[in-house]
C-alpha atoms as a PDB file:
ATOM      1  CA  UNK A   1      30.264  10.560   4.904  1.00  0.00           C
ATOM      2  CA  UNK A   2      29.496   8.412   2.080  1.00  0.00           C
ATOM      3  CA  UNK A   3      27.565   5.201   2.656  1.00  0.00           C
ATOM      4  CA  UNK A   4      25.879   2.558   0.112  1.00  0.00           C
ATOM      5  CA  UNK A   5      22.905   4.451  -1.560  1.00  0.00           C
ATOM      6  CA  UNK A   6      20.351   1.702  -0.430  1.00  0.00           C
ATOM      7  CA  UNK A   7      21.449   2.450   3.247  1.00  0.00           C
ATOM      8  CA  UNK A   8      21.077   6.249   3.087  1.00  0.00           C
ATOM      9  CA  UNK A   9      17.581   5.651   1.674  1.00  0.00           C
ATOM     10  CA  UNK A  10      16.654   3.299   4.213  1.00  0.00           C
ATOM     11  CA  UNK A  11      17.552   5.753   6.636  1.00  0.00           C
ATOM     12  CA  UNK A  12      15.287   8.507   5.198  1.00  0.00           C
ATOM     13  CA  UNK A  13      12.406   6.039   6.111  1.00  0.00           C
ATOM     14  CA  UNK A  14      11.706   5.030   2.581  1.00  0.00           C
ATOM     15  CA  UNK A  15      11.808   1.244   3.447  1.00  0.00           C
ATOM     16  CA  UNK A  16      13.632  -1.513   4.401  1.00  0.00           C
ATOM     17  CA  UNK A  17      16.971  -1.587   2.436  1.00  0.00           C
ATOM     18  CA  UNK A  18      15.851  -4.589   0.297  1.00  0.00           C
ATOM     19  CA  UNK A  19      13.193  -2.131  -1.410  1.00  0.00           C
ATOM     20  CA  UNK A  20      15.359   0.511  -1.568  1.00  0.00           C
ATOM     21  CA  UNK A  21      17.593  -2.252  -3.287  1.00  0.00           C
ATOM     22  CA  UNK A  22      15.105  -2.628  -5.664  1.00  0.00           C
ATOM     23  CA  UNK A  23      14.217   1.369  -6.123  1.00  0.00           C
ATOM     24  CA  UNK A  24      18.155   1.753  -7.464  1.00  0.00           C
ATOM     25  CA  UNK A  25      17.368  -1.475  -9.991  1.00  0.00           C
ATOM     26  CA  UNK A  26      14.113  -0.046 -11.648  1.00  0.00           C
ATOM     27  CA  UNK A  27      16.514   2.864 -12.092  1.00  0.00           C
ATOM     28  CA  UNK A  28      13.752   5.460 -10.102  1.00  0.00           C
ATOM     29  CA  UNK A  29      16.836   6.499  -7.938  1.00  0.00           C
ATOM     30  CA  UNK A  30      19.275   9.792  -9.453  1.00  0.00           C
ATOM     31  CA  UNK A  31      22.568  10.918  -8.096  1.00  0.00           C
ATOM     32  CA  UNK A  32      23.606  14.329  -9.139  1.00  0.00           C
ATOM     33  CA  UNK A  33      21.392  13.691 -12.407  1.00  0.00           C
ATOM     34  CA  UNK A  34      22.806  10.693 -12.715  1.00  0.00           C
ATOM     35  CA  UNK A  35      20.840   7.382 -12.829  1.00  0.00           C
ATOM     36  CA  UNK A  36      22.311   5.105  -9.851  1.00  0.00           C
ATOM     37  CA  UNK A  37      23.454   1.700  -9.824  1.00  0.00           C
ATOM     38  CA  UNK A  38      23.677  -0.679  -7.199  1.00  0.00           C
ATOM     39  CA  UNK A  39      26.648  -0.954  -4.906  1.00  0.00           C
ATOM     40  CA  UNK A  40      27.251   3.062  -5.844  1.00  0.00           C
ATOM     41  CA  UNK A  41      27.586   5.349  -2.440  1.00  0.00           C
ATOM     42  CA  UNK A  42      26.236   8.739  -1.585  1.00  0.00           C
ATOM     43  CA  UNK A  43      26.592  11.783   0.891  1.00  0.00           C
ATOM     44  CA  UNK A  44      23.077  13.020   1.518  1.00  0.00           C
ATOM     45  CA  UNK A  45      24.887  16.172   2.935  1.00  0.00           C
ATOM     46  CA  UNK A  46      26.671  17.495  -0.666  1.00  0.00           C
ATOM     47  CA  UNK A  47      25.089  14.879  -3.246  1.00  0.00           C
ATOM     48  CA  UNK A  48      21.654  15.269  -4.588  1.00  0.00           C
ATOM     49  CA  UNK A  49      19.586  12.492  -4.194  1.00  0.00           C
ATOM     50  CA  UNK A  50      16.193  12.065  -6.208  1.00  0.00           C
ATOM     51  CA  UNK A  51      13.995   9.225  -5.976  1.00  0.00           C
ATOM     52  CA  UNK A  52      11.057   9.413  -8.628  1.00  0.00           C
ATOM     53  CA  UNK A  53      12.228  12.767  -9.634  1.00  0.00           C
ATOM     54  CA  UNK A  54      11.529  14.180  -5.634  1.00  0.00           C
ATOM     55  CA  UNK A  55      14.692  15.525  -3.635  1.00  0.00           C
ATOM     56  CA  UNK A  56      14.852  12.929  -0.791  1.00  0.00           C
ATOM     57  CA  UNK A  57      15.096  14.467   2.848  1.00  0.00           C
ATOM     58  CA  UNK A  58      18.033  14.484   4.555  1.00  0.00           C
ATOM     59  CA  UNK A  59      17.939  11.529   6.868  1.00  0.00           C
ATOM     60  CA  UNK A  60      16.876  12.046  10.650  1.00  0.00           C
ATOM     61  CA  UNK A  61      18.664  11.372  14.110  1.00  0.00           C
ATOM     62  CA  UNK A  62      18.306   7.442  14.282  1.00  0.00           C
ATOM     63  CA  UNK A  63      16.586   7.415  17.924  1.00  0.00           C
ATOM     64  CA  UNK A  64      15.969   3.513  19.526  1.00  0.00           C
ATOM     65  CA  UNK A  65      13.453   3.736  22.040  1.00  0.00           C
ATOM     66  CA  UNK A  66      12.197   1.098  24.565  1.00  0.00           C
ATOM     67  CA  UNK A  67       8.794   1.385  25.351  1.00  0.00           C
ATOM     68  CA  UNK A  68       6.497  -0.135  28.361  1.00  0.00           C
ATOM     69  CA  UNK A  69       2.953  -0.620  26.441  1.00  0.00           C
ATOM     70  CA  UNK A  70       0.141  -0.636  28.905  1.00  0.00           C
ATOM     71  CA  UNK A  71      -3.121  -2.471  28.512  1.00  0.00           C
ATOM     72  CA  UNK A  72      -5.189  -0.621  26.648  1.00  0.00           C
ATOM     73  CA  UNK A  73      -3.304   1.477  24.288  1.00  0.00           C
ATOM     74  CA  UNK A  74      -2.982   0.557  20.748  1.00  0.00           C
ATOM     75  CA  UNK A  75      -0.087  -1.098  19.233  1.00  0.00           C
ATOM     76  CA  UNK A  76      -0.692   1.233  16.140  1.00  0.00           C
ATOM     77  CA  UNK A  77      -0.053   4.724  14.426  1.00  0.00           C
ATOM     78  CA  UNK A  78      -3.990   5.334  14.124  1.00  0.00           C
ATOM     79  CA  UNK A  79      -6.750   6.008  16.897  1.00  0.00           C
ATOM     80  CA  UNK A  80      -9.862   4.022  16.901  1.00  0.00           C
ATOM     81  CA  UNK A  81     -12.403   5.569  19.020  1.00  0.00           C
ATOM     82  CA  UNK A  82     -10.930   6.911  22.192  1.00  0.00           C
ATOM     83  CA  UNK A  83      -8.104   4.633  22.466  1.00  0.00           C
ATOM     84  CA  UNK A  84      -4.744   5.750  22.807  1.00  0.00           C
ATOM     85  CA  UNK A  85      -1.801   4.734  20.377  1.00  0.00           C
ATOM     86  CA  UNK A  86       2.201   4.218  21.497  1.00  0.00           C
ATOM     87  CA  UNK A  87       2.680   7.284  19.670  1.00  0.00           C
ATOM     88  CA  UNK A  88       0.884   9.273  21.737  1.00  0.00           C
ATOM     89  CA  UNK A  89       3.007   8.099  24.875  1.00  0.00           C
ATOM     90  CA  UNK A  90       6.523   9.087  23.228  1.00  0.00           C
ATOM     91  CA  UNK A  91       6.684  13.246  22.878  1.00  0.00           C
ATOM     92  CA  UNK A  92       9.777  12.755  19.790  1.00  0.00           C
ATOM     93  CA  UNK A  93       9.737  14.991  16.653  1.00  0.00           C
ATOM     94  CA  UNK A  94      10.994  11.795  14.788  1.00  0.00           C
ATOM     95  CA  UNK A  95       8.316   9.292  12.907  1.00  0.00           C
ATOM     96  CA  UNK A  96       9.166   5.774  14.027  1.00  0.00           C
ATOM     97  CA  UNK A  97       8.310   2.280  13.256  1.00  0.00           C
ATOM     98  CA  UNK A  98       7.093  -0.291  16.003  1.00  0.00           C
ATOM     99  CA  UNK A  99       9.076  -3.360  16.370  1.00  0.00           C
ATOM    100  CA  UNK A 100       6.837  -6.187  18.069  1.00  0.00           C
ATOM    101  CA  UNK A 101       3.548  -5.042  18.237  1.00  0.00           C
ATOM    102  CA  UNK A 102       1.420  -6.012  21.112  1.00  0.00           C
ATOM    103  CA  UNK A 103      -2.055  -6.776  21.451  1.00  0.00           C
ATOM    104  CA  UNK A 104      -4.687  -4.142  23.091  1.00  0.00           C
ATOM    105  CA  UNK A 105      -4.887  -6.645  26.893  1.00  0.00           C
ATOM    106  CA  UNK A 106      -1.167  -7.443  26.234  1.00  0.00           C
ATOM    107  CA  UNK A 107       1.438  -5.129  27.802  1.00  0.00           C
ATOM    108  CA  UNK A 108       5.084  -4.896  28.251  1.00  0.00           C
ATOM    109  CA  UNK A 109       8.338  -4.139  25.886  1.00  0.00           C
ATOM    110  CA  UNK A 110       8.546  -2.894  22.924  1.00  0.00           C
ATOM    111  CA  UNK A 111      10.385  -1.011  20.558  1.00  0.00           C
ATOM    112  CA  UNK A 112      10.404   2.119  18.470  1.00  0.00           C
ATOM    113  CA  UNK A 113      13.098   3.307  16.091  1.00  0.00           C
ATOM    114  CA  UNK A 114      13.390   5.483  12.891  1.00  0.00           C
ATOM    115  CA  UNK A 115      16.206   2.794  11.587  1.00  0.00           C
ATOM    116  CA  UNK A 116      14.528   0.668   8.435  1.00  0.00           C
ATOM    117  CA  UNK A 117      16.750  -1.203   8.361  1.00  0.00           C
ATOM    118  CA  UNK A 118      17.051  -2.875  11.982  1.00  0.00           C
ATOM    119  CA  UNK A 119      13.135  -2.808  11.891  1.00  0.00           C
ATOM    120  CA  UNK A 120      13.120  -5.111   8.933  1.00  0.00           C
ATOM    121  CA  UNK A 121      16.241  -7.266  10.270  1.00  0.00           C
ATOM    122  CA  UNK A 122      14.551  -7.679  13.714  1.00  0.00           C
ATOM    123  CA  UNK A 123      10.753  -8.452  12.288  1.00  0.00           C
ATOM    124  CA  UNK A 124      11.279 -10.550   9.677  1.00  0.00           C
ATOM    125  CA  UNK A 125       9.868 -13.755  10.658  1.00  0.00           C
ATOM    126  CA  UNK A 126      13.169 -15.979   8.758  1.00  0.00           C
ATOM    127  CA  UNK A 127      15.454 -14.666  11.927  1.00  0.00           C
ATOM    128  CA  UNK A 128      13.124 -16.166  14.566  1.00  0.00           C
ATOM    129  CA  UNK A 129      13.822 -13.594  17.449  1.00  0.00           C
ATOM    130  CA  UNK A 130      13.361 -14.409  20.945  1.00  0.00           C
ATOM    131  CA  UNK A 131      10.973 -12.491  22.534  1.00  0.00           C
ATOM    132  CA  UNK A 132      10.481 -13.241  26.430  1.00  0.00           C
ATOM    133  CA  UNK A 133       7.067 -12.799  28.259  1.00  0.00           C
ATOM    134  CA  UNK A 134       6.090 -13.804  31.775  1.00  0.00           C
ATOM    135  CA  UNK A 135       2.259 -14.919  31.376  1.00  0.00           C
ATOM    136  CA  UNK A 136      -0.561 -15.570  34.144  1.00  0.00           C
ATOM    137  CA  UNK A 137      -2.974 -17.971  33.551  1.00  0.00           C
ATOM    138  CA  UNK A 138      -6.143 -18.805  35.366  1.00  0.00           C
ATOM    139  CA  UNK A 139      -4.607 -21.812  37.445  1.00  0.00           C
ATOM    140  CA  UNK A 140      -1.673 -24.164  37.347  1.00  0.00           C
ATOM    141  CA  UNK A 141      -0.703 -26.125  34.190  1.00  0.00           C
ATOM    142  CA  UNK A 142       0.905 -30.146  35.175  1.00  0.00           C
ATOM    143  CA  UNK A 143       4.203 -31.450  33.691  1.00  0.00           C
ATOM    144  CA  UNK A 144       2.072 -33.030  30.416  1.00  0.00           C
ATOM    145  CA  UNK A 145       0.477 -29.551  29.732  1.00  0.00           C
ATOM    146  CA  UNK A 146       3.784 -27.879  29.828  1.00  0.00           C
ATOM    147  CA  UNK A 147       4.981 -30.536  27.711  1.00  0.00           C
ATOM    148  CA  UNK A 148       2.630 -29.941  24.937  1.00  0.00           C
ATOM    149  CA  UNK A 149       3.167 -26.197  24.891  1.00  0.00           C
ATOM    150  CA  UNK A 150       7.059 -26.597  24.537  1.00  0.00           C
ATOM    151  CA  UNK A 151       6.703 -29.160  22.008  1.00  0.00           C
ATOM    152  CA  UNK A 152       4.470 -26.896  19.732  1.00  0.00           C
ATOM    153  CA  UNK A 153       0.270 -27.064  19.129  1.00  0.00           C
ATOM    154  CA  UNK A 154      -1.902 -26.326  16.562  1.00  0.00           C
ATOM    155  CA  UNK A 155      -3.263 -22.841  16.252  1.00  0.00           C
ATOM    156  CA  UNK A 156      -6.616 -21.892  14.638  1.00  0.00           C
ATOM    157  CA  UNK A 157      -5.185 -20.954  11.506  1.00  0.00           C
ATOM    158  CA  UNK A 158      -3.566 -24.560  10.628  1.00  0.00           C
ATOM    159  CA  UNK A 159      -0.151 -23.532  11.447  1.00  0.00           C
ATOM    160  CA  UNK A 160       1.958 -25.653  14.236  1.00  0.00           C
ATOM    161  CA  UNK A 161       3.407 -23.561  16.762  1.00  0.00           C
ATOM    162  CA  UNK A 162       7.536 -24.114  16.819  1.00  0.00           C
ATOM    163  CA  UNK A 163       8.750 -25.214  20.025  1.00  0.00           C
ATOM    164  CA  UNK A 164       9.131 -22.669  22.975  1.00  0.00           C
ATOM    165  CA  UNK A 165      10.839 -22.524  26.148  1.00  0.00           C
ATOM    166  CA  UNK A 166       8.179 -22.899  29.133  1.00  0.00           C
ATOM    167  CA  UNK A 167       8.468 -23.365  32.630  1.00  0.00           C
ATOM    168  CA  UNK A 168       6.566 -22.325  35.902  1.00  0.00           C
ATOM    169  CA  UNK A 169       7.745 -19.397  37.972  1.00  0.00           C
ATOM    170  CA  UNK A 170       8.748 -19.300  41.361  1.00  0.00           C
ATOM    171  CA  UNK A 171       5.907 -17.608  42.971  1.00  0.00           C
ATOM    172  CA  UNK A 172       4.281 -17.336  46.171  1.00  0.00           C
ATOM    173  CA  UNK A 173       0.789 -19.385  47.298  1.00  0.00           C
ATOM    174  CA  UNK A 174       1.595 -21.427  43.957  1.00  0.00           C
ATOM    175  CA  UNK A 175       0.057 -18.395  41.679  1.00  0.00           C
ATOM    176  CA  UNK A 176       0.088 -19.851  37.777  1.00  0.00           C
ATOM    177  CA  UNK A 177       2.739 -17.412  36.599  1.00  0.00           C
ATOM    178  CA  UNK A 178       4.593 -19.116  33.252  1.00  0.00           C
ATOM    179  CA  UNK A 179       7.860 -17.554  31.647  1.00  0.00           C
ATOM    180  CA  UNK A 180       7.629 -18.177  28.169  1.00  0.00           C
ATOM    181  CA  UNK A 181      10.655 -17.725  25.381  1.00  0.00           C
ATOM    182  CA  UNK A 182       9.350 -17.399  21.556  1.00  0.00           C
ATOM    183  CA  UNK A 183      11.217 -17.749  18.496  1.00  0.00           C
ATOM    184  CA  UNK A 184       7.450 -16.601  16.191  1.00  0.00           C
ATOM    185  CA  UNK A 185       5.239 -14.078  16.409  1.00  0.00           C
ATOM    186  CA  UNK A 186       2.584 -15.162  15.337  1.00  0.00           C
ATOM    187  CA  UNK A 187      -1.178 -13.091  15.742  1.00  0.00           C
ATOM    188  CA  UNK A 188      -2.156 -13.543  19.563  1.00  0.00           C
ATOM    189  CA  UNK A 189      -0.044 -16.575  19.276  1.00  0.00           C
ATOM    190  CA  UNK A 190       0.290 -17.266  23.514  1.00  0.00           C
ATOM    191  CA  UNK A 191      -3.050 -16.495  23.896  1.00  0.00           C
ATOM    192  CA  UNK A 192      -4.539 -19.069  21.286  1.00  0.00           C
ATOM    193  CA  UNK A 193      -1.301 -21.690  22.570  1.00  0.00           C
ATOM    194  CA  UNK A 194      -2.771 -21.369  25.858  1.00  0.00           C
ATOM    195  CA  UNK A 195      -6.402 -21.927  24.699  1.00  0.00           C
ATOM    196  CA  UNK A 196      -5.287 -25.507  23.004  1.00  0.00           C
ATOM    197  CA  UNK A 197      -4.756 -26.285  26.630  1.00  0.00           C
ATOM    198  CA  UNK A 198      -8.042 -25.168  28.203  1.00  0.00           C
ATOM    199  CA  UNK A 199      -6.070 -22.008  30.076  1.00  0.00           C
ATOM    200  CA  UNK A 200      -7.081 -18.618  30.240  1.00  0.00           C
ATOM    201  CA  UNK A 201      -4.518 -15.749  30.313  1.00  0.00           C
ATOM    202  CA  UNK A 202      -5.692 -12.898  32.735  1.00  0.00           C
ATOM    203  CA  UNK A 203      -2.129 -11.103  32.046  1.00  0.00           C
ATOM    204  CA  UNK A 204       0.446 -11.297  29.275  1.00  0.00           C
ATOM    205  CA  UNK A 205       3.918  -9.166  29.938  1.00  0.00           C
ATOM    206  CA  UNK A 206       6.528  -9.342  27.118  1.00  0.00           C
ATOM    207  CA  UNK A 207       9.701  -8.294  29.056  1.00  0.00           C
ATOM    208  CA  UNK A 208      12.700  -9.040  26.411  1.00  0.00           C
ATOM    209  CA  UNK A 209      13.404  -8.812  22.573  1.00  0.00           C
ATOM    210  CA  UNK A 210      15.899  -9.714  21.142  1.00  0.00           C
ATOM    211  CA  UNK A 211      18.703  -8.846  23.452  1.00  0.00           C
ATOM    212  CA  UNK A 212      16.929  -5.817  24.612  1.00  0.00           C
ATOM    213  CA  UNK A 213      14.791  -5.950  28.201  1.00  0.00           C
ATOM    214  CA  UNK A 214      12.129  -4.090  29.502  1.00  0.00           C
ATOM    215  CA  UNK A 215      14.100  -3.604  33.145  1.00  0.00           C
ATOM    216  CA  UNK A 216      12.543  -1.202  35.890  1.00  0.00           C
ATOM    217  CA  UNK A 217      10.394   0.725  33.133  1.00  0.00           C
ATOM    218  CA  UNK A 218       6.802   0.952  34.321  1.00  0.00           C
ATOM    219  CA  UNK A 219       3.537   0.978  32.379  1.00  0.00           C
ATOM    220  CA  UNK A 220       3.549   3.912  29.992  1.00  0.00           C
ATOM    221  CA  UNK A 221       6.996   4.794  30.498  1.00  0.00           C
ATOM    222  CA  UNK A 222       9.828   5.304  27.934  1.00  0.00           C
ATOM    223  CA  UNK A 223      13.619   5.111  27.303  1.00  0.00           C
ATOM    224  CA  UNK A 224      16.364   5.811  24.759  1.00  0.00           C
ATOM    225  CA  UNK A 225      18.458   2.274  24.674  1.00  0.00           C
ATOM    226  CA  UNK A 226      21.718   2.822  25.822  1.00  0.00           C
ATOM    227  CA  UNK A 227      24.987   3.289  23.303  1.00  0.00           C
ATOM    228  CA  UNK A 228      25.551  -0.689  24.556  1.00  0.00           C
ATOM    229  CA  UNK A 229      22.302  -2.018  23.983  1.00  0.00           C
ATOM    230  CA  UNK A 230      22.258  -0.316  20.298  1.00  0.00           C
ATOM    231  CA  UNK A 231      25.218  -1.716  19.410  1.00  0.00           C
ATOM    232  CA  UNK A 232      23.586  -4.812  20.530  1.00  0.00           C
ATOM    233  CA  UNK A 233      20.760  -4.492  17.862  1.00  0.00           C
ATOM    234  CA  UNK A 234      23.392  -3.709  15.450  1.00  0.00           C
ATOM    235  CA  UNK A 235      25.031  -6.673  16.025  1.00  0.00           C
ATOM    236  CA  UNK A 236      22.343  -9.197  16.250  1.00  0.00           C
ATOM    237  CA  UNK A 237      21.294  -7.199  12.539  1.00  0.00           C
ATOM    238  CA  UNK A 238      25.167  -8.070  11.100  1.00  0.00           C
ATOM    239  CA  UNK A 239      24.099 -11.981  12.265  1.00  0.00           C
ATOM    240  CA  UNK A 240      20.967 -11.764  10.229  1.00  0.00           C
ATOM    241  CA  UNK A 241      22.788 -10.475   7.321  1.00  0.00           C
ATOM    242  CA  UNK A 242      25.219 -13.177   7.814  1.00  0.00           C
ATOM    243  CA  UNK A 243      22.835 -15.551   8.046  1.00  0.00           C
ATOM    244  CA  UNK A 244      21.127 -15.131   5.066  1.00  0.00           C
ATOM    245  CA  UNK A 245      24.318 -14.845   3.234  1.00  0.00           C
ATOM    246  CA  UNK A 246      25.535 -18.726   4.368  1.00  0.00           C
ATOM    247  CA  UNK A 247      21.404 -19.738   3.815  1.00  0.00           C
ATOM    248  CA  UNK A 248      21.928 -18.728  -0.088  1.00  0.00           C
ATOM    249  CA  UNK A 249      25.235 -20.152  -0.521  1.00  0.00           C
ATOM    250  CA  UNK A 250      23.630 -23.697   0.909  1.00  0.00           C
ATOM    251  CA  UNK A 251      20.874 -23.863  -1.698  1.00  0.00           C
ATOM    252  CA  UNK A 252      23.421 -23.232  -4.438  1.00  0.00           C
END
């Protein structure tokens, strides 16, 4: 079935679909022998499709996988030392790309997929995805605490945290569990929040993205999302286009 060139190319893992955009413009991408243009569709299975002169492959099995990382393992494609990556806890033939990495003491949900394009849509920081964690700190933070932390703080790099969702859970013999709701990602963002405050974090457990949870999967253990929670991802990835669309008309 023919689809728009920069999609098919996306799909063979060449990039997000804005660089593949910008492979048909240079005029590196060939149809048949034929230099493409943008907005021109393509069958991988009867057309031949050359990018730089090299006979792209024919694009995988899109596979969305949700994945509980444990503590310790790497949020990364390479080894260092004797740490374990993701990778090495998923047993696919398909390369994948990592949406919402993790760091190493951080566990909980994320997600892999082969799809460029939903990878880009979902991690681009513009679209300011909720991600959910549940977080346990070293003791109880008061109303004016919590209050700060909603409202935003400054993290070490000079940047002002946007404002979050927080609020206490219900938990037994008062234990300082927090649910937190993000809209940035920022570099071990809840950690540093939490430092502003004077807290430790002894655990960090990211247990939504998105519209995706992480649900009864245990440390270590994996899933292929469901045909409803991938047309979720596709859905929330029509908003972003949507939203980007109505964000360029405005500045017009």
């Amino acid at each position: 079935m023919s689809e728009r060139l920069q999609k098919v190319l996306a799909q063979t893992g060449l990039g997000s679909r804005r660089s593949c955009e910008t492979f048909i413009r240079a005029g590196r991408v060939t149809v048949n022998g034929h230099v493409a243009t943008l907005g021109m569709k393509a069958d991988p299975a009867v057309d031949e499709i050359r990018v730089d002169g090299k006979l792209i492959e024919t694009p995988e099995k899109l596979v969305y996988i949700a994945l509980y990382k444990p503590t310790g393992v790497l949020s990364s494609n390479r080894s260092q030392g004797r740490k374990p990556t993701v990778f090495e806890l998923v047993d696919i033939s398909q390369r994948t790309f990592i949406i919402g990495r993790l760091d190493l003491n951080s566990e909980g949900l994320m997600i892999l997929t082969n799809d460029g394009v939903i990878t880009h849509r979902l991690m681009h920081p513009r679209y300011e995805h909720e991600k959910e964690y549940r977080v346990l700190l070293d003791r109880m933070p008061d109303k004016g605490q919590l209050s700060n932390l909603s409202k935003g703080v400054m993290l070490p790099e000079g940047v002002k945290s946007l404002p979050a969702r927080i609020w206490r859970e219900d938990s037994p013999a008062n234990i300082p569990w927090l649910r937190i709701i993000l809209r940035q990602g920022r570099k071990r963002q809840i950690r540093e929040m939490m430092r502003t405050q004077k807290f430790k974090v002894r655990r960090l457990i990211r247990i939504r993205i998105g519209p995706i949870k992480l649900g009864n999967l245990q440390p270590g253990m994996w899933r292929y999302l469901s045909d409803t929670e991938r047309k979720k991802l596709q859905h929330l990835s029509t908003e972003n286009r949507n939203l980007k669309r109505r964000s360029k008309k405005s500045r017009r």
